[in-house]
C-alpha atoms as a PDB file:
ATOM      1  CA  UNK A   1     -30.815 -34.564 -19.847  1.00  0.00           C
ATOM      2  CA  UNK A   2     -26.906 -34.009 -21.013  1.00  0.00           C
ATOM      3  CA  UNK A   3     -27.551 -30.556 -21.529  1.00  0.00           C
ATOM      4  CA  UNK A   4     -29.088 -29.492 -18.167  1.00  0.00           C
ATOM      5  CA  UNK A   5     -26.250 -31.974 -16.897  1.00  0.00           C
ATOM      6  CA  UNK A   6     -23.636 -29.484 -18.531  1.00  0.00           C
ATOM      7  CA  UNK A   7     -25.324 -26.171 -17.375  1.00  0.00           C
ATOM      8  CA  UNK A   8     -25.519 -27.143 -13.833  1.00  0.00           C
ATOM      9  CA  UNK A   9     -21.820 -28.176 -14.130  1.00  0.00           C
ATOM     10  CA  UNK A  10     -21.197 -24.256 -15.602  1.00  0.00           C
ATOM     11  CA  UNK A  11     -22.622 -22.763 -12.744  1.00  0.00           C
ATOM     12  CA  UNK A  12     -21.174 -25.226  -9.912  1.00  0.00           C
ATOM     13  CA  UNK A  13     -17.804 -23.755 -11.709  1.00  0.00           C
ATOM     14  CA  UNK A  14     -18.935 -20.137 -12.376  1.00  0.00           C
ATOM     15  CA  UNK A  15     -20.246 -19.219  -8.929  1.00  0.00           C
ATOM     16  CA  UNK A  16     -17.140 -20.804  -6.971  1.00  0.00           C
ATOM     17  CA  UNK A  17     -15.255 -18.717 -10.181  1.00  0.00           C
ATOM     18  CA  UNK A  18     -17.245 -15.565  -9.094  1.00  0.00           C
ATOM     19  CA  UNK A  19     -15.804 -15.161  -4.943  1.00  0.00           C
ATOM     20  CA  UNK A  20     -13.036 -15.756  -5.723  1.00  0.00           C
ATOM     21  CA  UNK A  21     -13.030 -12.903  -8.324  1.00  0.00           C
ATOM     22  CA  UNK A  22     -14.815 -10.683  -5.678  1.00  0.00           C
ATOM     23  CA  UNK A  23     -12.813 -11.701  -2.859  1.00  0.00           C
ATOM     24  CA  UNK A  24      -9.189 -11.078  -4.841  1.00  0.00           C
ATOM     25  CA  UNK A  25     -10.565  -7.396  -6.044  1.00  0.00           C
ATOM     26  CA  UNK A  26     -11.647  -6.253  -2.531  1.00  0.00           C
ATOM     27  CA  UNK A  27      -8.607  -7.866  -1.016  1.00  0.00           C
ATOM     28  CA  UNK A  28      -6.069  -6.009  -3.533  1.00  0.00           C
ATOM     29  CA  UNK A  29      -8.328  -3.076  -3.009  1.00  0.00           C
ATOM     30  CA  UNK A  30      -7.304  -2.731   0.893  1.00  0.00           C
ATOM     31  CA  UNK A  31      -4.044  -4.337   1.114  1.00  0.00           C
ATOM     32  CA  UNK A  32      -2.083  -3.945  -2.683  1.00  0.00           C
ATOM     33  CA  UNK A  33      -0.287  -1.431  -2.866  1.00  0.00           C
ATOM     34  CA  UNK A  34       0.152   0.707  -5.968  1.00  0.00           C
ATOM     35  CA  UNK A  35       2.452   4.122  -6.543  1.00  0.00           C
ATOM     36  CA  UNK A  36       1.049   6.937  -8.827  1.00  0.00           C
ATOM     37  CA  UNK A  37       4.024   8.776 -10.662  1.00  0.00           C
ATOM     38  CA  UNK A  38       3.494  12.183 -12.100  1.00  0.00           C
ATOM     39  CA  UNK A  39       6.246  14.863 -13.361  1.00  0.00           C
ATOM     40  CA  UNK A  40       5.149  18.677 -13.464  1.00  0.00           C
ATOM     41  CA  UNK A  41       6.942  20.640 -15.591  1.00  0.00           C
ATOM     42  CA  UNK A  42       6.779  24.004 -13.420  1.00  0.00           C
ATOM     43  CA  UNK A  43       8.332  27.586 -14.924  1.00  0.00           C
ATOM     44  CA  UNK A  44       8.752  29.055 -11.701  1.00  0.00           C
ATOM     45  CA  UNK A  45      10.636  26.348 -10.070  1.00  0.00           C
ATOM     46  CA  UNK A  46      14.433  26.855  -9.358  1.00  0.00           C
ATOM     47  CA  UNK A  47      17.005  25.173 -11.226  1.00  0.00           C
ATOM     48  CA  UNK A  48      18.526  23.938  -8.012  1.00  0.00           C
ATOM     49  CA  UNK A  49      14.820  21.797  -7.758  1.00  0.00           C
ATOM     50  CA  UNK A  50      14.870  20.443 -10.687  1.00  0.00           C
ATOM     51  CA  UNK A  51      14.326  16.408  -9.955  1.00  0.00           C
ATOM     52  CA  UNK A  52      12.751  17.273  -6.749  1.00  0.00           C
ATOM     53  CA  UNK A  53      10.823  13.834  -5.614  1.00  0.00           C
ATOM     54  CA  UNK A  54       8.060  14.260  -3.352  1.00  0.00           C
ATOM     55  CA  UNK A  55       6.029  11.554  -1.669  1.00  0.00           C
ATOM     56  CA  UNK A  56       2.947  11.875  -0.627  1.00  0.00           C
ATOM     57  CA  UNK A  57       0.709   9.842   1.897  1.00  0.00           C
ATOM     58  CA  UNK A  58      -3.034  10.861   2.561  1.00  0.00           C
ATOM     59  CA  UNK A  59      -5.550   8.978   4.181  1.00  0.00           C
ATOM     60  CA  UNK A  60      -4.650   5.902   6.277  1.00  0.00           C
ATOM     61  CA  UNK A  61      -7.006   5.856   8.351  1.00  0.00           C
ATOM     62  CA  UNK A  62      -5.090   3.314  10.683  1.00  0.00           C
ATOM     63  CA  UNK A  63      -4.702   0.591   7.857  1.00  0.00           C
ATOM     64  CA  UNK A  64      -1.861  -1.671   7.859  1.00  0.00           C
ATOM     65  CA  UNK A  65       0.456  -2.468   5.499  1.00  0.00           C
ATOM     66  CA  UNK A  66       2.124  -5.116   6.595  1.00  0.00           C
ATOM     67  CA  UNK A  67       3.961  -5.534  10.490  1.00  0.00           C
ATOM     68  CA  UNK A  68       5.029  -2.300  11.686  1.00  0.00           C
ATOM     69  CA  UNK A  69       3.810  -1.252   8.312  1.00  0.00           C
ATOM     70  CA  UNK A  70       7.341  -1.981   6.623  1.00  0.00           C
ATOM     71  CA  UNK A  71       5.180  -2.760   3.441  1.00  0.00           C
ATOM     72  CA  UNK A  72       4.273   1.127   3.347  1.00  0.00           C
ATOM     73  CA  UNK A  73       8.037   2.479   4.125  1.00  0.00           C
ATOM     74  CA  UNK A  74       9.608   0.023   2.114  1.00  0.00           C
ATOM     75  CA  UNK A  75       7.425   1.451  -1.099  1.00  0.00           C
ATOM     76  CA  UNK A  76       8.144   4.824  -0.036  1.00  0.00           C
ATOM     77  CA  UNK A  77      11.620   3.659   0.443  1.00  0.00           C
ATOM     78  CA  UNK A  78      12.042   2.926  -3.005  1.00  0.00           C
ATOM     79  CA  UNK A  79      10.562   5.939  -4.793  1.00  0.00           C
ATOM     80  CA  UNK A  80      13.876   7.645  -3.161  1.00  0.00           C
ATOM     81  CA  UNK A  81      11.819  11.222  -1.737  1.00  0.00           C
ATOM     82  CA  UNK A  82      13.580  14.526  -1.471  1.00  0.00           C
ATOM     83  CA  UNK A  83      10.672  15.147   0.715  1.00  0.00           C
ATOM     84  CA  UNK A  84       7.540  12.966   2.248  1.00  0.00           C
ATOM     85  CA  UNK A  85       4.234  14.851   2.664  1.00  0.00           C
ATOM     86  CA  UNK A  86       1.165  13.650   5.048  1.00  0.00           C
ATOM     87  CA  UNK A  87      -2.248  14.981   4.073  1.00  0.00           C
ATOM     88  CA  UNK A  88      -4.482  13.895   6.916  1.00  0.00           C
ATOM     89  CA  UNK A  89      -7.220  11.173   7.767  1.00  0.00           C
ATOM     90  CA  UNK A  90      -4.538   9.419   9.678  1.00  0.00           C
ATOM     91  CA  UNK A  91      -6.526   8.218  12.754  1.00  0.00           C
ATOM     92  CA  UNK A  92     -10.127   7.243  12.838  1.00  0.00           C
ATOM     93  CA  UNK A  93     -12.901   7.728  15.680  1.00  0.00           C
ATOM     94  CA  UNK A  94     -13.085   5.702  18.394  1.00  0.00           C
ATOM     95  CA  UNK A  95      -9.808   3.462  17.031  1.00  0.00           C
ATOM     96  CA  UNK A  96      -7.039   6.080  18.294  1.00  0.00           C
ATOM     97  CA  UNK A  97      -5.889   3.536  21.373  1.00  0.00           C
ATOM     98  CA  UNK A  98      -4.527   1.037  18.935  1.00  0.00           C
ATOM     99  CA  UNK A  99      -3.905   3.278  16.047  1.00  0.00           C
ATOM    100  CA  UNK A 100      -1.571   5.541  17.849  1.00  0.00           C
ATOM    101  CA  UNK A 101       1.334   3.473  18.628  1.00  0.00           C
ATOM    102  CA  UNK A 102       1.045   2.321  14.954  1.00  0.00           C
ATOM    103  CA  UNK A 103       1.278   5.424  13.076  1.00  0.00           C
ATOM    104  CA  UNK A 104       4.415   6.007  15.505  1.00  0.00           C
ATOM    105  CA  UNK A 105       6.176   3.121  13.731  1.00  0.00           C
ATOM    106  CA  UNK A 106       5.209   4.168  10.483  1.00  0.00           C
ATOM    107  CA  UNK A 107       6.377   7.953  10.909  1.00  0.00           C
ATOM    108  CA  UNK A 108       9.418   6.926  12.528  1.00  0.00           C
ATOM    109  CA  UNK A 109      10.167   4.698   9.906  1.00  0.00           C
ATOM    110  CA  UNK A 110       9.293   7.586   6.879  1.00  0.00           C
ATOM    111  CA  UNK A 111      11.663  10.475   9.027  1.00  0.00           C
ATOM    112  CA  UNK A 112      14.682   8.378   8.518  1.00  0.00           C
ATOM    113  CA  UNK A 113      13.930   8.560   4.810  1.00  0.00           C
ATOM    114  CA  UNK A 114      13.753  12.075   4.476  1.00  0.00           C
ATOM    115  CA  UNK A 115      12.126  15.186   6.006  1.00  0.00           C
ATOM    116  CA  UNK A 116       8.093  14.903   6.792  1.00  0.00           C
ATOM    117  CA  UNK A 117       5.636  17.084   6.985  1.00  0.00           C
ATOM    118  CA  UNK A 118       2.049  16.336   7.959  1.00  0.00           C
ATOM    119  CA  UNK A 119      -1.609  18.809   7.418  1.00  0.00           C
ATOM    120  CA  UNK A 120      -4.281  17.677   9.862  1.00  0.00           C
ATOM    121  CA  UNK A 121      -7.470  15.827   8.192  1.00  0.00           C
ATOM    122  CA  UNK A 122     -10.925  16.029   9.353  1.00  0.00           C
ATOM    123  CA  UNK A 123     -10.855  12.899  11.150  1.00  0.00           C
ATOM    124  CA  UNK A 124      -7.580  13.663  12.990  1.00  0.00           C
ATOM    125  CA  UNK A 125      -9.763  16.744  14.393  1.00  0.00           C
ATOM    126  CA  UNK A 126     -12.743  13.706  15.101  1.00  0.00           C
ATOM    127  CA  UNK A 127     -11.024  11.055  16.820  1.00  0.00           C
ATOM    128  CA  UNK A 128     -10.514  13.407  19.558  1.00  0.00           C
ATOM    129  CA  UNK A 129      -7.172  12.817  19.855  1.00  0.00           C
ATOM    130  CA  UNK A 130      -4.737  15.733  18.596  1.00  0.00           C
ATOM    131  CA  UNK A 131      -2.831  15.924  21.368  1.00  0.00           C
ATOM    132  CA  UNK A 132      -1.556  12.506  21.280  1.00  0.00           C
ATOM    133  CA  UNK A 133      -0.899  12.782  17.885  1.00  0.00           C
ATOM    134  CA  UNK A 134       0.923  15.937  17.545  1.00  0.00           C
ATOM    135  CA  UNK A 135       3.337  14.622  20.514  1.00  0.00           C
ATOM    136  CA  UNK A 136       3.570  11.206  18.331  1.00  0.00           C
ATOM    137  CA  UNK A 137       4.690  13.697  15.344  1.00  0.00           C
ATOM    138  CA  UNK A 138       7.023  15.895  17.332  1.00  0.00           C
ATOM    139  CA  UNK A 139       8.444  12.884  19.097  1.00  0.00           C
ATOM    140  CA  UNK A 140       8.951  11.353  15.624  1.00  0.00           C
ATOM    141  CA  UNK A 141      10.572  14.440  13.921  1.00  0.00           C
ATOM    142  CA  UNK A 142       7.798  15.205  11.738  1.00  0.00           C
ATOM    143  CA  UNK A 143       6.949  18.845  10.983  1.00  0.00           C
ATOM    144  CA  UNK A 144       3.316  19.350  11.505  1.00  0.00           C
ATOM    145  CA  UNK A 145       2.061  22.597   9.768  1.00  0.00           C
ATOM    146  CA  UNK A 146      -0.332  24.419  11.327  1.00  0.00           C
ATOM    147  CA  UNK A 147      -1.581  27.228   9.365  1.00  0.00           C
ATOM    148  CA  UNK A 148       2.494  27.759   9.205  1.00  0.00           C
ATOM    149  CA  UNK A 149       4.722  27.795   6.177  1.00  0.00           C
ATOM    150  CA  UNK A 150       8.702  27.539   6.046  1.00  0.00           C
ATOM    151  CA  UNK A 151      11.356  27.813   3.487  1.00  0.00           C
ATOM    152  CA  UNK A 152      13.174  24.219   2.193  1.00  0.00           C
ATOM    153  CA  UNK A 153      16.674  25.054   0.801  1.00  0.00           C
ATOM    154  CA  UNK A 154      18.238  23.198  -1.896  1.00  0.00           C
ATOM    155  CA  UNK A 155      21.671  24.707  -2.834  1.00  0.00           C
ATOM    156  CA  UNK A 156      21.298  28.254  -3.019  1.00  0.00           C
ATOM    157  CA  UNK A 157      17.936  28.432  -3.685  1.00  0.00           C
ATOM    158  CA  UNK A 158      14.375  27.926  -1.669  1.00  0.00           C
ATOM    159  CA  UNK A 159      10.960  27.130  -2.060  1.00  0.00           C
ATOM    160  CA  UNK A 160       8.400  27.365   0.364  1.00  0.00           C
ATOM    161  CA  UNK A 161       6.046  24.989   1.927  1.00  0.00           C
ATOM    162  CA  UNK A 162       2.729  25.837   3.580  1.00  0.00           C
ATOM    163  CA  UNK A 163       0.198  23.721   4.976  1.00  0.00           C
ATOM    164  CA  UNK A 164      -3.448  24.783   6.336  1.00  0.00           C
ATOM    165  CA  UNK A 165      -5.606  23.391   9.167  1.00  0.00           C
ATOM    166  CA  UNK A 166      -8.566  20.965   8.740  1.00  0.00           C
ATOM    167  CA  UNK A 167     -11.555  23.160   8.707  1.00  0.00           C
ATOM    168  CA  UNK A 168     -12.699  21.063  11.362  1.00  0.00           C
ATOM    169  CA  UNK A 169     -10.182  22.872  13.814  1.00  0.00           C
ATOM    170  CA  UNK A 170     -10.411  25.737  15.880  1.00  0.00           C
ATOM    171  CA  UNK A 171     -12.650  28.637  15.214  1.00  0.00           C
ATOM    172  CA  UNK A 172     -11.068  31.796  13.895  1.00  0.00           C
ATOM    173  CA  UNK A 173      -8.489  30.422  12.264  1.00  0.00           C
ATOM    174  CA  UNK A 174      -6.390  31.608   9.403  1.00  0.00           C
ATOM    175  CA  UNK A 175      -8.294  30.431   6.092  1.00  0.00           C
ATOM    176  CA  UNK A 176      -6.142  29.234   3.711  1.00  0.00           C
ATOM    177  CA  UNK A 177      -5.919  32.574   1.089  1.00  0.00           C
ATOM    178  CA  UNK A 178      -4.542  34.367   4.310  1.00  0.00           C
ATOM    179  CA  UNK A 179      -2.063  32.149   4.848  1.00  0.00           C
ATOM    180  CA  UNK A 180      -1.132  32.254   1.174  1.00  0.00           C
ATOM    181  CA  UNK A 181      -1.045  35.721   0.996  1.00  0.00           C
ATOM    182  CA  UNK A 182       0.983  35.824   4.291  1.00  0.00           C
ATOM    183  CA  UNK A 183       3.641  33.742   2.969  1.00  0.00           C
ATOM    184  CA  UNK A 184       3.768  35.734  -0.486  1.00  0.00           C
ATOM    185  CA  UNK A 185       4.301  38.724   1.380  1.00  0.00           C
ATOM    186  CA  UNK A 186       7.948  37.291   2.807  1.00  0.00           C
ATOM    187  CA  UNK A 187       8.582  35.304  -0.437  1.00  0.00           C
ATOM    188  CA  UNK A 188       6.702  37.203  -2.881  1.00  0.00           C
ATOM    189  CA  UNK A 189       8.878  35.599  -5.771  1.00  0.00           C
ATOM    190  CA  UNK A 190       9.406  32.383  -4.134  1.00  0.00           C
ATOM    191  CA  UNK A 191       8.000  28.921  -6.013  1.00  0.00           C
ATOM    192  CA  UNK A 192       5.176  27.738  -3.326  1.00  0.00           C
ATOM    193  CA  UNK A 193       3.792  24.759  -2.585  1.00  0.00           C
ATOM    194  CA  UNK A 194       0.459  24.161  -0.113  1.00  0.00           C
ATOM    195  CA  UNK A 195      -0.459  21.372   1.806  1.00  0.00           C
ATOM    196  CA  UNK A 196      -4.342  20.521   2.449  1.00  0.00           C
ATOM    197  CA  UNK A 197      -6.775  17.984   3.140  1.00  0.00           C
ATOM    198  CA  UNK A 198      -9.658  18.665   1.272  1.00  0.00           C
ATOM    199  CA  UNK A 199      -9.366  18.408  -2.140  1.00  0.00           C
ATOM    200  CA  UNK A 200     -12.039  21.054  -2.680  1.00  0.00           C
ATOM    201  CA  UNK A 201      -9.577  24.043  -3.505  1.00  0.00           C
ATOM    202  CA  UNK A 202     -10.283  24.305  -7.260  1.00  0.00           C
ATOM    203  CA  UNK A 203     -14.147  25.202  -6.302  1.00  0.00           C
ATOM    204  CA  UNK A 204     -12.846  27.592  -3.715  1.00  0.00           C
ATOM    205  CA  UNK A 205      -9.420  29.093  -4.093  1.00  0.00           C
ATOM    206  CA  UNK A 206      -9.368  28.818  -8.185  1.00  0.00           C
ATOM    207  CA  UNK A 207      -7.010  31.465  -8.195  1.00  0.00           C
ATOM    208  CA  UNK A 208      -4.888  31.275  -5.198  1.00  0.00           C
ATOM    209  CA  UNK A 209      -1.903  32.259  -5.785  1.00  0.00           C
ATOM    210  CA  UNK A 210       0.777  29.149  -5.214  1.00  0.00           C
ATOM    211  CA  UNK A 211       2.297  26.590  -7.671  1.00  0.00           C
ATOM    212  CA  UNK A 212       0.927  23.650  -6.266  1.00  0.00           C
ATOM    213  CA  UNK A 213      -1.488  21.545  -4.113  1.00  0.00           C
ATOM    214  CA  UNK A 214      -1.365  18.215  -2.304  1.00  0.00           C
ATOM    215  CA  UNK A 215      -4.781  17.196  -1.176  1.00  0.00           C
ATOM    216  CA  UNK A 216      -6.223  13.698  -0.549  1.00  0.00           C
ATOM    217  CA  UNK A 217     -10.022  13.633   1.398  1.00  0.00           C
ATOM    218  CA  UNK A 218     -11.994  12.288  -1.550  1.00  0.00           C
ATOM    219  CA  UNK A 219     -10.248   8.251  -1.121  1.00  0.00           C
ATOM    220  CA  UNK A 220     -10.333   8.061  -5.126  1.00  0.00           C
ATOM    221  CA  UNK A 221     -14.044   8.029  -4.681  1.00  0.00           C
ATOM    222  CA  UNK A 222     -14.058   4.315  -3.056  1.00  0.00           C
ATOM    223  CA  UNK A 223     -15.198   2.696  -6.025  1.00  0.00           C
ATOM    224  CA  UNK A 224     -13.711   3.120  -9.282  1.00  0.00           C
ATOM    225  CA  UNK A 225     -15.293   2.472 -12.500  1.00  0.00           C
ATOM    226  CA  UNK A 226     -13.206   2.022 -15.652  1.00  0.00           C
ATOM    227  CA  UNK A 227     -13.598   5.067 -18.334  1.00  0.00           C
ATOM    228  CA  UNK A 228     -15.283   6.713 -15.683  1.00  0.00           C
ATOM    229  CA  UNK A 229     -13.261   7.312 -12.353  1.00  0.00           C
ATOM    230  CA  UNK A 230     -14.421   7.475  -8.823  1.00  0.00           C
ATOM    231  CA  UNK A 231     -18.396   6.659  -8.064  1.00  0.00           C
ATOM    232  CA  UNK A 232     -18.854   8.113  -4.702  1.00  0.00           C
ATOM    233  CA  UNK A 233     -17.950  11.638  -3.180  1.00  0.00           C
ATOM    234  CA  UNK A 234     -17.256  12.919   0.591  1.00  0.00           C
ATOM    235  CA  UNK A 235     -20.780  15.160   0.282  1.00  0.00           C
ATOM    236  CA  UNK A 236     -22.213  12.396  -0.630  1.00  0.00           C
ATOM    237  CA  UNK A 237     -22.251  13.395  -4.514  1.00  0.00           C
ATOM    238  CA  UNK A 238     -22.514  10.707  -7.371  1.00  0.00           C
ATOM    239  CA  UNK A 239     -19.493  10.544  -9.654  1.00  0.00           C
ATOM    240  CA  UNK A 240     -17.268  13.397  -7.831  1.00  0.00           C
ATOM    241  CA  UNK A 241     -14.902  15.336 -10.539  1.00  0.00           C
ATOM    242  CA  UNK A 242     -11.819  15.518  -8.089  1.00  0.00           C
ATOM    243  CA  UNK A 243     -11.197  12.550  -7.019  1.00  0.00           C
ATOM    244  CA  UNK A 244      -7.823  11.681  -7.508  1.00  0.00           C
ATOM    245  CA  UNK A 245      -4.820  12.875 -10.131  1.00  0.00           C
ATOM    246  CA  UNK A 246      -4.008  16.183 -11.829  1.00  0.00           C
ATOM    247  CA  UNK A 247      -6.093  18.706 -11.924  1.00  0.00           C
ATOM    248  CA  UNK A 248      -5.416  21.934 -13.459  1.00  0.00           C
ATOM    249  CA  UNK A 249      -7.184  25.379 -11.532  1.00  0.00           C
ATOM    250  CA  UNK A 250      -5.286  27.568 -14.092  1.00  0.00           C
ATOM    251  CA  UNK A 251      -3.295  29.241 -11.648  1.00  0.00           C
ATOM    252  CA  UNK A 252      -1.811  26.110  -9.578  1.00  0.00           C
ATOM    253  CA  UNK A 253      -1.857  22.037 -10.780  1.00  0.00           C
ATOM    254  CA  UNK A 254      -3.810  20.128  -7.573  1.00  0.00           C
ATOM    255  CA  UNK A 255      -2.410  16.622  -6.668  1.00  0.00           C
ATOM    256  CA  UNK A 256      -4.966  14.591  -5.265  1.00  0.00           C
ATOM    257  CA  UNK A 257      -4.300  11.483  -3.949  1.00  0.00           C
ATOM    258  CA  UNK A 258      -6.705   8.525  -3.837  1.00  0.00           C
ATOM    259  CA  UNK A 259      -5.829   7.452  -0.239  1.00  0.00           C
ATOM    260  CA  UNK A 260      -4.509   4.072   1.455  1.00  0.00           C
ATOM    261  CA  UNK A 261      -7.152   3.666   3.747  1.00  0.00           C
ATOM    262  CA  UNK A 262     -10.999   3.787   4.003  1.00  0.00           C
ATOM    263  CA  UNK A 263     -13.239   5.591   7.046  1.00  0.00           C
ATOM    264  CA  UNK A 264     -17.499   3.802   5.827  1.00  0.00           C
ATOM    265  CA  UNK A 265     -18.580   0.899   5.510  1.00  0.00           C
ATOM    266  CA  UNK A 266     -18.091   0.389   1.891  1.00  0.00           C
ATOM    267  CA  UNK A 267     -15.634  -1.268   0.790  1.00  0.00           C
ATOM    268  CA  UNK A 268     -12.397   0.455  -1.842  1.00  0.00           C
ATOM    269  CA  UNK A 269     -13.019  -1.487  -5.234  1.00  0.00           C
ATOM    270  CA  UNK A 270     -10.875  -1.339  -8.083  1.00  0.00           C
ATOM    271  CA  UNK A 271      -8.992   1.243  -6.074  1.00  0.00           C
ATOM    272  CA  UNK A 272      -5.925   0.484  -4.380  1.00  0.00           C
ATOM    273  CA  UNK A 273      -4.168   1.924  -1.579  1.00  0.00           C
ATOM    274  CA  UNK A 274      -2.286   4.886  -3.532  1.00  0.00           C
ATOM    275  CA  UNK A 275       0.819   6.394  -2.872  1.00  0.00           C
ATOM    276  CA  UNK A 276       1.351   9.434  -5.015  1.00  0.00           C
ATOM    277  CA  UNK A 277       5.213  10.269  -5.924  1.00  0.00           C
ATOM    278  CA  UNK A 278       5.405  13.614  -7.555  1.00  0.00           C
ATOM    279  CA  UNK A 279       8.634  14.691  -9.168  1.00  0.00           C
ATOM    280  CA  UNK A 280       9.229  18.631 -10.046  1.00  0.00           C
ATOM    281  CA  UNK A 281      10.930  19.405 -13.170  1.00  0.00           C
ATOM    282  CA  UNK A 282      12.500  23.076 -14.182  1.00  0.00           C
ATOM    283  CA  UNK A 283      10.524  23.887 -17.451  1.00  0.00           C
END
């Protein structure tokens, strides 16, 4: 009788134990932030670069990080960026009323840290709402790069910066190996670095020719498994293989971040809200 005493007891204290185990993982999942450092060592990169920090933001997806979402900036804030990069998935469908005057805070906020620069995602091109949000960019100072690349200038040297469209945009478009081989034809020489959403580009472009990638799209694969990375992919694929770090094509390194935000119905677990900070280092 003592011992089925003492097992009910274990379980009155394990299941209790349990939520609140579940509740603090999918609760630091959403709202804990965490910042991914990496350092590439890049040949090509000019001396004047060398320490170059650049921040990167993919996937919000209208979350909230604290009010005005000072939680976010202050973060960014701290990792002290040359240069802040948006990769898309910023607004959701049907949520672009209330999302809207939020991501003007936020981008507000991240343009008086340093220049910003912003690729459209897939849902950006969903929600139906471009319009409003490229006026919220330009309003805000951000650069939004449409199929466009420019020079940054450090000193007396340059590197350039491209960015690609969604594929969800506009028919006929520039795909992105024309636009690469658009801007190597002005800076054939110059260090280059692309901005895109997807972060299919080893499978497609394995040997475009540019230094390196930002990407986000895949959310870290939503769940996370230990030893074995990210559990679901955007097609719908089981264990997807670029789901978020360094990924080496051969030609170019591929940053991919894991996200801050989450677009179905399942839940980010053991998979924080990322923000990637990259810093560039002459070899």
């Amino acid at each position: 009788m003592e011992k089925k005493r003492k097992k009910h007891s274990v379980r009155r204290l394990l299941v209790p134990a349990l939520f609140l185990f579940c509740c603090a993982v999918l609760l630091t999942s959403r709202y804990l932030l965490s910042v991914s450092r990496y350092t590439l060592w890049e040949d090509d990169l000019p001396a004047a670069f060398d320490g170059y920090r650049i921040v990167q933001l993919s996937d919000l997806h209208g979350s909230e990080f604290g009010e005005g979402n000072k939680g976010l900036i202050g973060k960014v804030a701290g990792e002290e960026p040359d240069l802040i990069v948006l990769t898309g998935d910023f607004l959701d469908e049907g949520k672009t009323e209330e999302e809207l005057p939020e991501l003007k805070v936020l981008v507000e906020g991240l343009t008086e840290l340093a220049p910003v620069y912003f690729v459209s995602g897939n849902h950006d091109w969903a929600s139906r709402s471009m319009e409003e949000l490229t006026e919220v960019l330009k309003s805000s100072g951000v650069c939004y790069l449409r199929n466009e690349f420019e020079l940054r200038e450090r000193g007396d040297a340059a590197i350039v910066l491209a960015g690609v469209e969604d594929p969800n945009a506009w028919a006929e478009m520039l795909r992105p190996d024309e636009l690469v081989e658009l801007a190597r034809a002005a800076y054939p020489e110059t260090f280059t670095i692309l901005l895109g959403h997807r972060n299919d580009w080893v499978e497609k472009y394995p040997a475009l020719d540019v230094d390196v990638i930002f990407c986000g799209h895949g959310h870290g694969g939503i769940v996370r498994l230990p030893f074995f990375g990210g559990l679901f992919g955007t097609d719908r694929d089981w264990f997807p293989e670029y789901d978020a770090g360094l990924f080496e094509s051969g030609r170019y390194t591929m940053v991919v971040s894991a996200g801050l935000g989450n677009s179905i119905f399942v839940p980010r677990v053991f998979n924080r809200p990322e923000i990637v900070s990259v810093t560039l280092r002459k070899t």
